[in-house]
PDB file of N, CA and C in Angstrom:
ATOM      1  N   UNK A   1      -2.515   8.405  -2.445  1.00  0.00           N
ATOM      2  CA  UNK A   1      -1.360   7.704  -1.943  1.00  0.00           C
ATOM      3  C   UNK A   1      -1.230   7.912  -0.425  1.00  0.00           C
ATOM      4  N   UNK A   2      -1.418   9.015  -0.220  1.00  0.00           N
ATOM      5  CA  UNK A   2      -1.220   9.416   1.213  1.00  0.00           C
ATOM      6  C   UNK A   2      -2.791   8.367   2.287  1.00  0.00           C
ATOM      7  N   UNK A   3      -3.724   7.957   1.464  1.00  0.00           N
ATOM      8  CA  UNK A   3      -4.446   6.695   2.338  1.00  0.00           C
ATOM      9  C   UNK A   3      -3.679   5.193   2.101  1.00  0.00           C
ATOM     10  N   UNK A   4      -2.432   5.290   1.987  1.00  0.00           N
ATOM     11  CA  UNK A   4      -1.450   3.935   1.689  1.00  0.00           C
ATOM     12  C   UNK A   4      -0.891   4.355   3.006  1.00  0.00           C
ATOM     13  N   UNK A   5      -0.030   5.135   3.166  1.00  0.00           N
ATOM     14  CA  UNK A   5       0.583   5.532   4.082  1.00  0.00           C
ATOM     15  C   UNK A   5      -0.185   5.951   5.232  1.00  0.00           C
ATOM     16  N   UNK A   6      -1.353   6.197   5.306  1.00  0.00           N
ATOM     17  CA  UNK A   6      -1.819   5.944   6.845  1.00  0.00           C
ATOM     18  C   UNK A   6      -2.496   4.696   6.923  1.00  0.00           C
ATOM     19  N   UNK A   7      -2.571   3.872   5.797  1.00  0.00           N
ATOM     20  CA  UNK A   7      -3.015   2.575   6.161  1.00  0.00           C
ATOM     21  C   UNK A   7      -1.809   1.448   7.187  1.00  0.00           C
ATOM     22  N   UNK A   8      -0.520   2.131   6.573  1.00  0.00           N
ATOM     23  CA  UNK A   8       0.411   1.468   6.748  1.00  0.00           C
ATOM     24  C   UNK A   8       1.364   2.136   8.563  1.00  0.00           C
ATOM     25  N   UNK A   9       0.864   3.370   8.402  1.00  0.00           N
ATOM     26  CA  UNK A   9       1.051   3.808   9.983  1.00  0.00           C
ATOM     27  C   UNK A   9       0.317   3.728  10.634  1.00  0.00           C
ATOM     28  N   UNK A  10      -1.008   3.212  10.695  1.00  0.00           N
ATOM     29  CA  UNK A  10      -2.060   2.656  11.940  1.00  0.00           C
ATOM     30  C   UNK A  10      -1.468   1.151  11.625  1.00  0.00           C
ATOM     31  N   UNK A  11      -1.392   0.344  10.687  1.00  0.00           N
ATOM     32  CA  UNK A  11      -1.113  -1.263  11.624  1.00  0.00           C
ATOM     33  C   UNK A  11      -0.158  -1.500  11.864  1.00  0.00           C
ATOM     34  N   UNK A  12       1.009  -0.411  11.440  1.00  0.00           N
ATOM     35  CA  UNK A  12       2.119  -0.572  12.585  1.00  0.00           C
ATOM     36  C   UNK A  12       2.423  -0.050  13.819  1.00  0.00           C
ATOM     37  N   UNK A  13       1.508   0.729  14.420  1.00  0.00           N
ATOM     38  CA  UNK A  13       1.012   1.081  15.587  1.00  0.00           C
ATOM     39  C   UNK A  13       0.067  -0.104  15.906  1.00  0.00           C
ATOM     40  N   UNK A  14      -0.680  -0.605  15.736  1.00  0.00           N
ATOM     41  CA  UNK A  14      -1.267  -1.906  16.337  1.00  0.00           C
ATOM     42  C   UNK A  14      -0.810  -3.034  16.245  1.00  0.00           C
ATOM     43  N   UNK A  15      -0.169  -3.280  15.373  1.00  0.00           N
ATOM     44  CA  UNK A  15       0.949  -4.642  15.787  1.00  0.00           C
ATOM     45  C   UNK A  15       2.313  -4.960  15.088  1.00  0.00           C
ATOM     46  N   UNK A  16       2.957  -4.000  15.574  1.00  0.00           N
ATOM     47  CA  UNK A  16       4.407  -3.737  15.881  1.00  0.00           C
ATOM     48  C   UNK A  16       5.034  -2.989  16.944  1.00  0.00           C
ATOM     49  N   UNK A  17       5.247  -3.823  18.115  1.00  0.00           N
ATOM     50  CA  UNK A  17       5.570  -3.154  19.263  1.00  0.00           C
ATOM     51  C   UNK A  17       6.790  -2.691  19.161  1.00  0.00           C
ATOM     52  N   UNK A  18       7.963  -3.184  19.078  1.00  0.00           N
ATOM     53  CA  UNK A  18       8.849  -2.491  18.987  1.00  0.00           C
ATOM     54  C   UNK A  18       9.091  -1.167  17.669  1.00  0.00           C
ATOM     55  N   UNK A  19       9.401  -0.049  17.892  1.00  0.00           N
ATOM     56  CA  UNK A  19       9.212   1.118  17.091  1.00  0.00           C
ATOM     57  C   UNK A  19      10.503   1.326  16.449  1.00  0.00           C
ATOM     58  N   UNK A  20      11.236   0.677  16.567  1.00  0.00           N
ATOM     59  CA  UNK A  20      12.799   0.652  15.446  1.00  0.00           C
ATOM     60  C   UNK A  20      12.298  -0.603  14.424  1.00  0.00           C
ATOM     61  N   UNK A  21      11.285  -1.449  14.845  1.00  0.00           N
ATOM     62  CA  UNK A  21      10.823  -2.319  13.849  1.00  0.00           C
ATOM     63  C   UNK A  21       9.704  -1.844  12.996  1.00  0.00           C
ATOM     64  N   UNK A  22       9.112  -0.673  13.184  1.00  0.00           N
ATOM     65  CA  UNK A  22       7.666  -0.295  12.352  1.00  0.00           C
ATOM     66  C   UNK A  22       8.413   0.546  10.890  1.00  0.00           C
ATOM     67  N   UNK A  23       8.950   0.212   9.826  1.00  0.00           N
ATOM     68  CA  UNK A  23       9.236   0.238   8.969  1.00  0.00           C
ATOM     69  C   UNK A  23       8.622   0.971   7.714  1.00  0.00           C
ATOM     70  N   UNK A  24       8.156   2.074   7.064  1.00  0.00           N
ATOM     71  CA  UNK A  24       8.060   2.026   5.793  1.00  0.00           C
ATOM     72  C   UNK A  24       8.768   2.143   4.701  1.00  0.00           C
ATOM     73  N   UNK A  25       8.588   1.929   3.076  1.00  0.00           N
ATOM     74  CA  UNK A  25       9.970   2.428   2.299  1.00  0.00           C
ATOM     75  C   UNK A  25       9.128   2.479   0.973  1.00  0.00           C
ATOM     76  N   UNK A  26       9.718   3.419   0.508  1.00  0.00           N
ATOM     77  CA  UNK A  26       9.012   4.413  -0.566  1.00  0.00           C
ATOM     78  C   UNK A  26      10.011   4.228  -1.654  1.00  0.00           C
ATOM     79  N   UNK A  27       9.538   3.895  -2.664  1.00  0.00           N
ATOM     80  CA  UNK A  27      10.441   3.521  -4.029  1.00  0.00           C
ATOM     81  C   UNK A  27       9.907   3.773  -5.042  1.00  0.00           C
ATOM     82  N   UNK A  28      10.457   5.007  -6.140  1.00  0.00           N
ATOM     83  CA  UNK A  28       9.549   5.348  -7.243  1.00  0.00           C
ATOM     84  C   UNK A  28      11.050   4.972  -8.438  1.00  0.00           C
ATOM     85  N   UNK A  29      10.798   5.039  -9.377  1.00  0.00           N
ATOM     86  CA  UNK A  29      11.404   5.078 -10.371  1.00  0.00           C
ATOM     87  C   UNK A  29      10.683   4.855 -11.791  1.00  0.00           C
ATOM     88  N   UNK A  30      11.619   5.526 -13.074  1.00  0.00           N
ATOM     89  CA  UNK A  30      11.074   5.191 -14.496  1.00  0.00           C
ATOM     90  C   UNK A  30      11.041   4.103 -14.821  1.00  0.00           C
ATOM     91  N   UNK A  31       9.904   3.422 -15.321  1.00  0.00           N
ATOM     92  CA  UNK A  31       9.735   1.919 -15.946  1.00  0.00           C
ATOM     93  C   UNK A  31      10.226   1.996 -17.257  1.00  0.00           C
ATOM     94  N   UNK A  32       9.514   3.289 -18.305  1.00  0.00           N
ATOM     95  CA  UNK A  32      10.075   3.400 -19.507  1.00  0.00           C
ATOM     96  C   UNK A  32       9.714   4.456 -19.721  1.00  0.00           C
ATOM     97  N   UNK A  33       9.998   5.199 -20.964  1.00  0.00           N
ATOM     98  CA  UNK A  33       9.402   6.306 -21.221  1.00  0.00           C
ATOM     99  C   UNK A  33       8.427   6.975 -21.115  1.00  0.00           C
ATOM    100  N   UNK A  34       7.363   5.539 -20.930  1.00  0.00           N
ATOM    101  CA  UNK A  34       5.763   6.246 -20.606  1.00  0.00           C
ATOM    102  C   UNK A  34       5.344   5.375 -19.046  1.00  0.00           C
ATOM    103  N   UNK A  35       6.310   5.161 -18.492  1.00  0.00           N
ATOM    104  CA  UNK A  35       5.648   4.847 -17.531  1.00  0.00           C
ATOM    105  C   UNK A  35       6.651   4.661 -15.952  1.00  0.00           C
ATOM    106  N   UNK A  36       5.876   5.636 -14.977  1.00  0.00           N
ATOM    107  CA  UNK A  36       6.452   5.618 -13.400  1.00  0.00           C
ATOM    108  C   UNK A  36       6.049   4.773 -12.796  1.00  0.00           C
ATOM    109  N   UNK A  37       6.576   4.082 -11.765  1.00  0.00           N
ATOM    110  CA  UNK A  37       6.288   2.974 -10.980  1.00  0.00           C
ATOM    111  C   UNK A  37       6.548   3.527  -9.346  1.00  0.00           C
ATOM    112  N   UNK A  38       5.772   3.264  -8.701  1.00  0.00           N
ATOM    113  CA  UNK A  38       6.090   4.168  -7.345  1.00  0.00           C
ATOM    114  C   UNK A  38       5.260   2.661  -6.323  1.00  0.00           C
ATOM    115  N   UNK A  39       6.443   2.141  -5.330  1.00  0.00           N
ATOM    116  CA  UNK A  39       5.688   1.346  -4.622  1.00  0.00           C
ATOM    117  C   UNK A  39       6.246   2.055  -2.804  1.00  0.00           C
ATOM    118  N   UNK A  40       5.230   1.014  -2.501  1.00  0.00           N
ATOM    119  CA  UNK A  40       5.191   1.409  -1.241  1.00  0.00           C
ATOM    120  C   UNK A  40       5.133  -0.067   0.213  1.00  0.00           C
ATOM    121  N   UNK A  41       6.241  -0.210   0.883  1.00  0.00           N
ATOM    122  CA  UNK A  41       6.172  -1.865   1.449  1.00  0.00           C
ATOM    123  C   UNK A  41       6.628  -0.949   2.832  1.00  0.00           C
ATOM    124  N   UNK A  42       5.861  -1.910   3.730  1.00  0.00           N
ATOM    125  CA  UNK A  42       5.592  -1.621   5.565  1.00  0.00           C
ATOM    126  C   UNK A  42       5.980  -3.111   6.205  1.00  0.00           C
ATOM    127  N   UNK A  43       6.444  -2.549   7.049  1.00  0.00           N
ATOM    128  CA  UNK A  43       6.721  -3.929   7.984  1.00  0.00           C
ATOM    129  C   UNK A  43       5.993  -4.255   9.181  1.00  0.00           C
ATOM    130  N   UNK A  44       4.320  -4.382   8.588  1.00  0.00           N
ATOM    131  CA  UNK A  44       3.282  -4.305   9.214  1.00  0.00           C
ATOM    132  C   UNK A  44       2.452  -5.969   9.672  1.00  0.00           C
ATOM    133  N   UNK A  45       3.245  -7.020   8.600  1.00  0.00           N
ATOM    134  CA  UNK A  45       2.798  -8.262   8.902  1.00  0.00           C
ATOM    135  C   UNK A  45       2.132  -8.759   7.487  1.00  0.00           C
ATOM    136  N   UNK A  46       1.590  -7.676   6.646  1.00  0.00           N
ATOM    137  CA  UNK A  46       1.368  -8.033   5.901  1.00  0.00           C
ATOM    138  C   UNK A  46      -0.832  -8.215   6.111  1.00  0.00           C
ATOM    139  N   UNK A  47      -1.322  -8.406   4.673  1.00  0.00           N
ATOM    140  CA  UNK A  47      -2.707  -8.426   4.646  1.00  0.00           C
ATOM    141  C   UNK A  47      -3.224 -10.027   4.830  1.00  0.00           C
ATOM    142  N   UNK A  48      -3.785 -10.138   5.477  1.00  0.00           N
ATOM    143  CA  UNK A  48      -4.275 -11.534   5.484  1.00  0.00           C
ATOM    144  C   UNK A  48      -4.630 -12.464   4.163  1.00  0.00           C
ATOM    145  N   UNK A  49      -4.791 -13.263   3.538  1.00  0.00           N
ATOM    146  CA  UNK A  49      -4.883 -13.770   2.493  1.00  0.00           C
ATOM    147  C   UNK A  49      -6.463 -13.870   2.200  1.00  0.00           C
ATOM    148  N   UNK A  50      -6.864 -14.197   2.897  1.00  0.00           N
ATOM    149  CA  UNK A  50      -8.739 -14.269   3.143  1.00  0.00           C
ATOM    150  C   UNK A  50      -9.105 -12.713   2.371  1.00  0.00           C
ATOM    151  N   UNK A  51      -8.548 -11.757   2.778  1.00  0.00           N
ATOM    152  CA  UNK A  51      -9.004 -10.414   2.294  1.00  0.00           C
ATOM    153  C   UNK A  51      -8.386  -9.507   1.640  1.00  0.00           C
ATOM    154  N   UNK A  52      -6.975 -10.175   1.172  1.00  0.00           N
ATOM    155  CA  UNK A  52      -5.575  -9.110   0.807  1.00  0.00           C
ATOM    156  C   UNK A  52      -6.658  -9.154  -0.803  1.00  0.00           C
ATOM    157  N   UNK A  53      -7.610  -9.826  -1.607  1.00  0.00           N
ATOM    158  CA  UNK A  53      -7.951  -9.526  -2.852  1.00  0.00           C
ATOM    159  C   UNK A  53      -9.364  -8.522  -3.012  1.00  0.00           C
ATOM    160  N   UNK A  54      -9.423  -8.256  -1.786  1.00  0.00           N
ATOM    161  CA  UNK A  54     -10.667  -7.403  -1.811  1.00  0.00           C
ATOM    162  C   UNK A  54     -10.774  -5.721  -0.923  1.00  0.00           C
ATOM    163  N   UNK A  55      -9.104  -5.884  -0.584  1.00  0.00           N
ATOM    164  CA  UNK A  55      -8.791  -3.913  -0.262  1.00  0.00           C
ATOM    165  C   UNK A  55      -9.128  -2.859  -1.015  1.00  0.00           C
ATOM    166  N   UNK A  56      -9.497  -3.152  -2.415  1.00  0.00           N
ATOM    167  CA  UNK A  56      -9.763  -2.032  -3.543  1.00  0.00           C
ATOM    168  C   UNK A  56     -11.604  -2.151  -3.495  1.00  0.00           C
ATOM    169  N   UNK A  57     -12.122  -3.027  -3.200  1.00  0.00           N
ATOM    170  CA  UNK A  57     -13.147  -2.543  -2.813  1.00  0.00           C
ATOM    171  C   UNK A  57     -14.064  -1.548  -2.013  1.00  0.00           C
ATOM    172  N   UNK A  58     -14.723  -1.145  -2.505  1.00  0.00           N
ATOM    173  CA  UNK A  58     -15.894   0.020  -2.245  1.00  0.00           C
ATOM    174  C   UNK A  58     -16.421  -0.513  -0.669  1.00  0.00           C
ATOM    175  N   UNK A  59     -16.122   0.013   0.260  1.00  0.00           N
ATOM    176  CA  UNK A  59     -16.844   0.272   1.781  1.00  0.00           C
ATOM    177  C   UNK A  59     -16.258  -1.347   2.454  1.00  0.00           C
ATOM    178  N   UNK A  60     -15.052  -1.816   1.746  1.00  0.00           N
ATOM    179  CA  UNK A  60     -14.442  -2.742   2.799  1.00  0.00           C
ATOM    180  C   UNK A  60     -13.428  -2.691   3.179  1.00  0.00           C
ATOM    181  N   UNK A  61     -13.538  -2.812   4.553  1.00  0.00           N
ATOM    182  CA  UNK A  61     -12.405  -2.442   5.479  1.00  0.00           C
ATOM    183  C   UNK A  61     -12.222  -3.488   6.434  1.00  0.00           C
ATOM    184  N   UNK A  62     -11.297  -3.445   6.955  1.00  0.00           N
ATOM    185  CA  UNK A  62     -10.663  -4.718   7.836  1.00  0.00           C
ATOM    186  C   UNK A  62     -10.261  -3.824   9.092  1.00  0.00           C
ATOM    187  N   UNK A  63     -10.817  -2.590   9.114  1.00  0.00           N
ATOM    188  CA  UNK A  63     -10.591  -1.547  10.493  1.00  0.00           C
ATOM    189  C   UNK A  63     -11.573  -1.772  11.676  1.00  0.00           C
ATOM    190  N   UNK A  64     -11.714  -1.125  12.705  1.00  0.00           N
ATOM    191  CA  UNK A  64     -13.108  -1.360  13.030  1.00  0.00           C
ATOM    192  C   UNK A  64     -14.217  -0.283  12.322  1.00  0.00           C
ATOM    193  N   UNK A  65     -15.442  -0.314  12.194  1.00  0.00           N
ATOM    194  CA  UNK A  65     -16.346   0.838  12.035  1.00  0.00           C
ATOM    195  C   UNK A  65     -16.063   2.069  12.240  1.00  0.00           C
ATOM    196  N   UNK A  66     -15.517   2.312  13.341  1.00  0.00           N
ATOM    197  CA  UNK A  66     -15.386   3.710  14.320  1.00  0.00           C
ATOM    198  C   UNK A  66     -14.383   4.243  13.695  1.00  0.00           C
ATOM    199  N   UNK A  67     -13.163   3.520  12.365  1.00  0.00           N
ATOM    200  CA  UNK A  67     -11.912   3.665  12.113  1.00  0.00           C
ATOM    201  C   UNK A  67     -11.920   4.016  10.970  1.00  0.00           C
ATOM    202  N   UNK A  68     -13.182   3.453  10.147  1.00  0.00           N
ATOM    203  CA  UNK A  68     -12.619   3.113   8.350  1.00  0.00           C
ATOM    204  C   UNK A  68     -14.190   3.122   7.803  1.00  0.00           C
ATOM    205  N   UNK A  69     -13.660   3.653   6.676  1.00  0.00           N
ATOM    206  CA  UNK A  69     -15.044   3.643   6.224  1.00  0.00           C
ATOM    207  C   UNK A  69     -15.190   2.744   4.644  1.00  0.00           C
ATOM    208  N   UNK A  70     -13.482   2.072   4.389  1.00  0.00           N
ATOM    209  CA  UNK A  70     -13.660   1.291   3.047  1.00  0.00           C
ATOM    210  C   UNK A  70     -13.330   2.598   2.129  1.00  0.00           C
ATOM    211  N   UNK A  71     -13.195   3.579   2.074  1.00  0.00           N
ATOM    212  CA  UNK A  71     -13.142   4.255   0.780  1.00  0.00           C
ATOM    213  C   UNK A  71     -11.915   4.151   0.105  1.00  0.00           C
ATOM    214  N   UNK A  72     -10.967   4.657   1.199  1.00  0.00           N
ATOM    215  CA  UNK A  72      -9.913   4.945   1.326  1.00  0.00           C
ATOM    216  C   UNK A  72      -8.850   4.570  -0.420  1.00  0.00           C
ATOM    217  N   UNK A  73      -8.953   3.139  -0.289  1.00  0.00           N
ATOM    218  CA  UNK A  73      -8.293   2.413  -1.102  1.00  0.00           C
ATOM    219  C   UNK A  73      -9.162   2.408  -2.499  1.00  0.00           C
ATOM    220  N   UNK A  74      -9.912   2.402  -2.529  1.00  0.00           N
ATOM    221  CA  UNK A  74     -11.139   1.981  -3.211  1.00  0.00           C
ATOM    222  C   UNK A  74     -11.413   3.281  -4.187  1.00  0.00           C
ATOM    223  N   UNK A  75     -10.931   4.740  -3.670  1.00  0.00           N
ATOM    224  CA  UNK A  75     -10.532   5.887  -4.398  1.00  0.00           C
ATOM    225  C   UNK A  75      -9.261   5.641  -4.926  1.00  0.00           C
ATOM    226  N   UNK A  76      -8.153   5.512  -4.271  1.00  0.00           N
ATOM    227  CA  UNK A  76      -7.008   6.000  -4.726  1.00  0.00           C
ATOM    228  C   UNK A  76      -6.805   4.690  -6.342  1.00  0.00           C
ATOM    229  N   UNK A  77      -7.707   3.532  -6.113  1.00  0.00           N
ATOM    230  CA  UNK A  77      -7.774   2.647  -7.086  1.00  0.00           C
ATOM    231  C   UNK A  77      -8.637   3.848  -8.835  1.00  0.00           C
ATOM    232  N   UNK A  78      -9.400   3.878  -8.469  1.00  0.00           N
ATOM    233  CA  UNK A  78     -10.615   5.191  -9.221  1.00  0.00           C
ATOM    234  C   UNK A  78      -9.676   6.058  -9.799  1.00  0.00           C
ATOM    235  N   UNK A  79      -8.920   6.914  -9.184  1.00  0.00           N
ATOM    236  CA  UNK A  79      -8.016   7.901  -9.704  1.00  0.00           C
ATOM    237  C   UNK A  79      -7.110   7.464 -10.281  1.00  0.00           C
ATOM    238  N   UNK A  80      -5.899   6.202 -10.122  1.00  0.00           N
ATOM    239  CA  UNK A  80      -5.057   6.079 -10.858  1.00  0.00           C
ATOM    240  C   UNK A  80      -5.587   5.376 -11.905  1.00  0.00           C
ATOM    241  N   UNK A  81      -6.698   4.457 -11.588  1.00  0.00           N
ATOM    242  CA  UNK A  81      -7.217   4.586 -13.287  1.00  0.00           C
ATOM    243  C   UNK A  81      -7.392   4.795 -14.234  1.00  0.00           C
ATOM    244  N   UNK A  82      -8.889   5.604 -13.572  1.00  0.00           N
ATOM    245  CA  UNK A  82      -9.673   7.025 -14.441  1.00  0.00           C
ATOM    246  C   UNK A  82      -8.497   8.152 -15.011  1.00  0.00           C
ATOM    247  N   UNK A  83      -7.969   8.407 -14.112  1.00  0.00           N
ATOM    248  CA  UNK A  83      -7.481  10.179 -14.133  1.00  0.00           C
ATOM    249  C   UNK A  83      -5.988   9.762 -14.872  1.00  0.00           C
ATOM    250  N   UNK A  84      -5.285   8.501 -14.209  1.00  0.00           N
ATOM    251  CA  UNK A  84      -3.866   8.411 -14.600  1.00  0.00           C
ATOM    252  C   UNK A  84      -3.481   7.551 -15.446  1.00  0.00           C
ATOM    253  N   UNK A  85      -4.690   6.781 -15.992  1.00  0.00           N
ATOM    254  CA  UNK A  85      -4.326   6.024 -17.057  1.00  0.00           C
ATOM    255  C   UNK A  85      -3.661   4.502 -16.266  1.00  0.00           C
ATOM    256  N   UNK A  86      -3.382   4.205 -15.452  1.00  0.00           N
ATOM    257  CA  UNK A  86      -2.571   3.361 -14.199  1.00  0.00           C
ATOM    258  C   UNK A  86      -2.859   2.348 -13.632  1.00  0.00           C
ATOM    259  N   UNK A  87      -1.957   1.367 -12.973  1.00  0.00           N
ATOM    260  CA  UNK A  87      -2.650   0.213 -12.582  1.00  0.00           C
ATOM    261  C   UNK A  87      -2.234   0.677 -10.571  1.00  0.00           C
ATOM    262  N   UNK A  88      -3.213  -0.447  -9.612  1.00  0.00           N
ATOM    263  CA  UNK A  88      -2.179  -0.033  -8.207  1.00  0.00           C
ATOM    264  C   UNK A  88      -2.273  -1.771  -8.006  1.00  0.00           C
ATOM    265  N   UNK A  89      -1.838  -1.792  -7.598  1.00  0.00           N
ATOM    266  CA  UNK A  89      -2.001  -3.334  -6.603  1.00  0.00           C
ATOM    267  C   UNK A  89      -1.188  -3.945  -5.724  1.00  0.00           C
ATOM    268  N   UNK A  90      -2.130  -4.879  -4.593  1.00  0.00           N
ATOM    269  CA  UNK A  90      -0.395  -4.934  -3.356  1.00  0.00           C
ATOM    270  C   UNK A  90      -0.573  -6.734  -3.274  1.00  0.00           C
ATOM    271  N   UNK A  91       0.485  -6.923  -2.917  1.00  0.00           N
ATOM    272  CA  UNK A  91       0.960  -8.313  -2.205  1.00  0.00           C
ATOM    273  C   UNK A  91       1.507  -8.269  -1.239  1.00  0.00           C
ATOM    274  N   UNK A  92       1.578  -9.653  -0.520  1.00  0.00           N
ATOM    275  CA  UNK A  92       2.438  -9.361   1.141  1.00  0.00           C
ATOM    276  C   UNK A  92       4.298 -10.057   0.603  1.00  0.00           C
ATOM    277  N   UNK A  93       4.380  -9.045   0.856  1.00  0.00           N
ATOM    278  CA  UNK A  93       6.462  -9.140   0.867  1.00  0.00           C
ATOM    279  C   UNK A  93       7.167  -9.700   2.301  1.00  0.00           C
ATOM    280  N   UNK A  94       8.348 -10.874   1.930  1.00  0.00           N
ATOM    281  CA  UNK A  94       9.203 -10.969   3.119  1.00  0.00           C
ATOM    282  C   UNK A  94      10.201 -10.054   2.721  1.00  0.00           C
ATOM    283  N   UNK A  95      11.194  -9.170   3.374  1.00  0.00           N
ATOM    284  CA  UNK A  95      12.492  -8.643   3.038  1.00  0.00           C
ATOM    285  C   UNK A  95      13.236  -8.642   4.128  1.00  0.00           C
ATOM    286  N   UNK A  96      14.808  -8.286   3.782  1.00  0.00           N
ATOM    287  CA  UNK A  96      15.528  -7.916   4.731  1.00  0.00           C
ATOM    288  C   UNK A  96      15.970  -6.967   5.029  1.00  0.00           C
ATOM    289  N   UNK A  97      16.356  -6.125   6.272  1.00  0.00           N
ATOM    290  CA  UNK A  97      16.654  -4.689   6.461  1.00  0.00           C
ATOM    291  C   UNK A  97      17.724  -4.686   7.462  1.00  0.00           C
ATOM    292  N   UNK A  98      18.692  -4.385   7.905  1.00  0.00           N
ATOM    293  CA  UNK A  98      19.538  -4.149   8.503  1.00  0.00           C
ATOM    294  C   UNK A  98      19.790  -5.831   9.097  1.00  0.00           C
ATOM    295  N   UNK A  99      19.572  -6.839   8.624  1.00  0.00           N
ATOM    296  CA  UNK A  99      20.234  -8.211   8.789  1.00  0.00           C
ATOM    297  C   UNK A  99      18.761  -8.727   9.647  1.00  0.00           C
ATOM    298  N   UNK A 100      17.980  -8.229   9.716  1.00  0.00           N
ATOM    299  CA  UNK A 100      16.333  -8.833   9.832  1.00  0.00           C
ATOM    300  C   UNK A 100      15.295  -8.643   9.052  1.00  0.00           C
ATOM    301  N   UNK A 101      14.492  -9.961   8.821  1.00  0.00           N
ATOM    302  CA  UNK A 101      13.640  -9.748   8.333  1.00  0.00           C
ATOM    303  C   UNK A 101      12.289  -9.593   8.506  1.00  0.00           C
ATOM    304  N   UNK A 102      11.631  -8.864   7.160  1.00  0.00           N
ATOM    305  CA  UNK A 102      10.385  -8.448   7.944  1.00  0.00           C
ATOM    306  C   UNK A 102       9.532  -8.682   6.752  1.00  0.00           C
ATOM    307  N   UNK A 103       7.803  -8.972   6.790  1.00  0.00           N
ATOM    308  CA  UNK A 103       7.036  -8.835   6.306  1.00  0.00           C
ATOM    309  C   UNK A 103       5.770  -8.025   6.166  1.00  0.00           C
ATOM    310  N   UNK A 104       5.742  -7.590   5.095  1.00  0.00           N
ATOM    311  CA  UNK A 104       4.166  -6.488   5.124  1.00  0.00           C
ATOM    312  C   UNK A 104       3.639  -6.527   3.968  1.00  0.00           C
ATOM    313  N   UNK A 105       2.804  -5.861   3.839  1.00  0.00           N
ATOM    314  CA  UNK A 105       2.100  -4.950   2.202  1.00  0.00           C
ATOM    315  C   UNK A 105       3.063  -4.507   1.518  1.00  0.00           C
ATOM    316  N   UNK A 106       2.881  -4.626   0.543  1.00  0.00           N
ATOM    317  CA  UNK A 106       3.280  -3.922  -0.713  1.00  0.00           C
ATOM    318  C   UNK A 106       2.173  -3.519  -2.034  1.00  0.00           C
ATOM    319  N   UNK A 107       2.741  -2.201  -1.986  1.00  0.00           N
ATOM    320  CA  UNK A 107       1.520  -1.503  -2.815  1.00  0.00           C
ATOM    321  C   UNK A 107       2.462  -1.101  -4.209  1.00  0.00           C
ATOM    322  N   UNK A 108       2.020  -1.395  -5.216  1.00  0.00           N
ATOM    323  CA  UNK A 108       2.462  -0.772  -6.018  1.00  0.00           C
ATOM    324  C   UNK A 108       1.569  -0.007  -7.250  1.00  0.00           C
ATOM    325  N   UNK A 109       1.796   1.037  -7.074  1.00  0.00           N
ATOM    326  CA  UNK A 109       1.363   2.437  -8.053  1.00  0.00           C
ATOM    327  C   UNK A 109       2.257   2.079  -9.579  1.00  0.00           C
ATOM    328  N   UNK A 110       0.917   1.880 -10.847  1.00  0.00           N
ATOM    329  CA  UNK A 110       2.042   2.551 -12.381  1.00  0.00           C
ATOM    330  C   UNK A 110       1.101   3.343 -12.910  1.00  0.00           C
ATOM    331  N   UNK A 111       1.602   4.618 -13.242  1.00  0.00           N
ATOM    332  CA  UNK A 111       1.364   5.561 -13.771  1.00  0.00           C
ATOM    333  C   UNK A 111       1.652   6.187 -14.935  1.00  0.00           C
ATOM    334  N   UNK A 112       0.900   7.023 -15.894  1.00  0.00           N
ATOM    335  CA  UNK A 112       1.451   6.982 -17.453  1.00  0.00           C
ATOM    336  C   UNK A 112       1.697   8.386 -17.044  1.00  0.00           C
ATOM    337  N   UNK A 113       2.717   8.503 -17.704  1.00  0.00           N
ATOM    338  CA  UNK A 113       4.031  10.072 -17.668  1.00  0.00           C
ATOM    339  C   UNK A 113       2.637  10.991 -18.476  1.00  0.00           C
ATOM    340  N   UNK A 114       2.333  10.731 -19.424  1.00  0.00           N
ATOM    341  CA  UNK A 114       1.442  11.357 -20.163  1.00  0.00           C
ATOM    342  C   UNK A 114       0.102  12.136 -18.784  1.00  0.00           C
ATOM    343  N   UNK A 115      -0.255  11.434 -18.401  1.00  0.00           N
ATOM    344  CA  UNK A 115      -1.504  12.488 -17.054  1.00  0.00           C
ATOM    345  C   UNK A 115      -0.832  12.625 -16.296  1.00  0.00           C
ATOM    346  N   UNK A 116       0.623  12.728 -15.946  1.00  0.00           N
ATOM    347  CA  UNK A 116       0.926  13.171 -15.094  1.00  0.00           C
ATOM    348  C   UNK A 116       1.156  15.029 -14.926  1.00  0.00           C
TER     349      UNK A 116
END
């Protein structure tokens, strides 16, 4: 999870200049008895559509070379799987926050209470 959250604090350092606008928000709660839901939405602009279906892939990255090596996502997909029984997946969100709105990623983590 924690490669969500630096995915989401490097592109709001590269394109979100103003810094009362670089946004994240962290939202977990019970779905049902067997299952946590934990998402994660940035006010980063959001993933391009050309490539927002291929972030869980193995060694692709939309960083430069020098930045990313593709794993990142492409694990944390592997583990909540394998290990948690779980689904992750993101879309790009519009919302509103203090009477503006903003768009980014949204990641959302479900996890079975049981491997946890």
């Amino acid at each position: 999870m924690s490669n969500i959250l630096n995915n989401s604090k490097d592109i709001l350092k590269e394109s979100v200049s103003n810094e009362e606008d670089r946004l994240i928000f962290i939202d977990a709660y019970k779905k049902s008895t067997s299952q946590v839901v934990i998402t994660f939405k940035d006010s980063g602009g959001g993933i391009p559509d050309d490539i927002i279906n291929r972030v869980f892939e193995p060694y692709f990255t939309s960083k430069h070379q020098s930045r990313g090596t593709g794993l990142g996502l492409a694990m944390a997909d592997k583990i909540i799987r394998e290990r948690h029984d779980g689904t992750i997946s993101v879309s790009n969100e519009e919302f509103e926050y203090e009477g503006k709105t903003y768009k980014g990623a949204c990641f959302m983590v479900v996890l079975n209470c049981d491997t946890l």
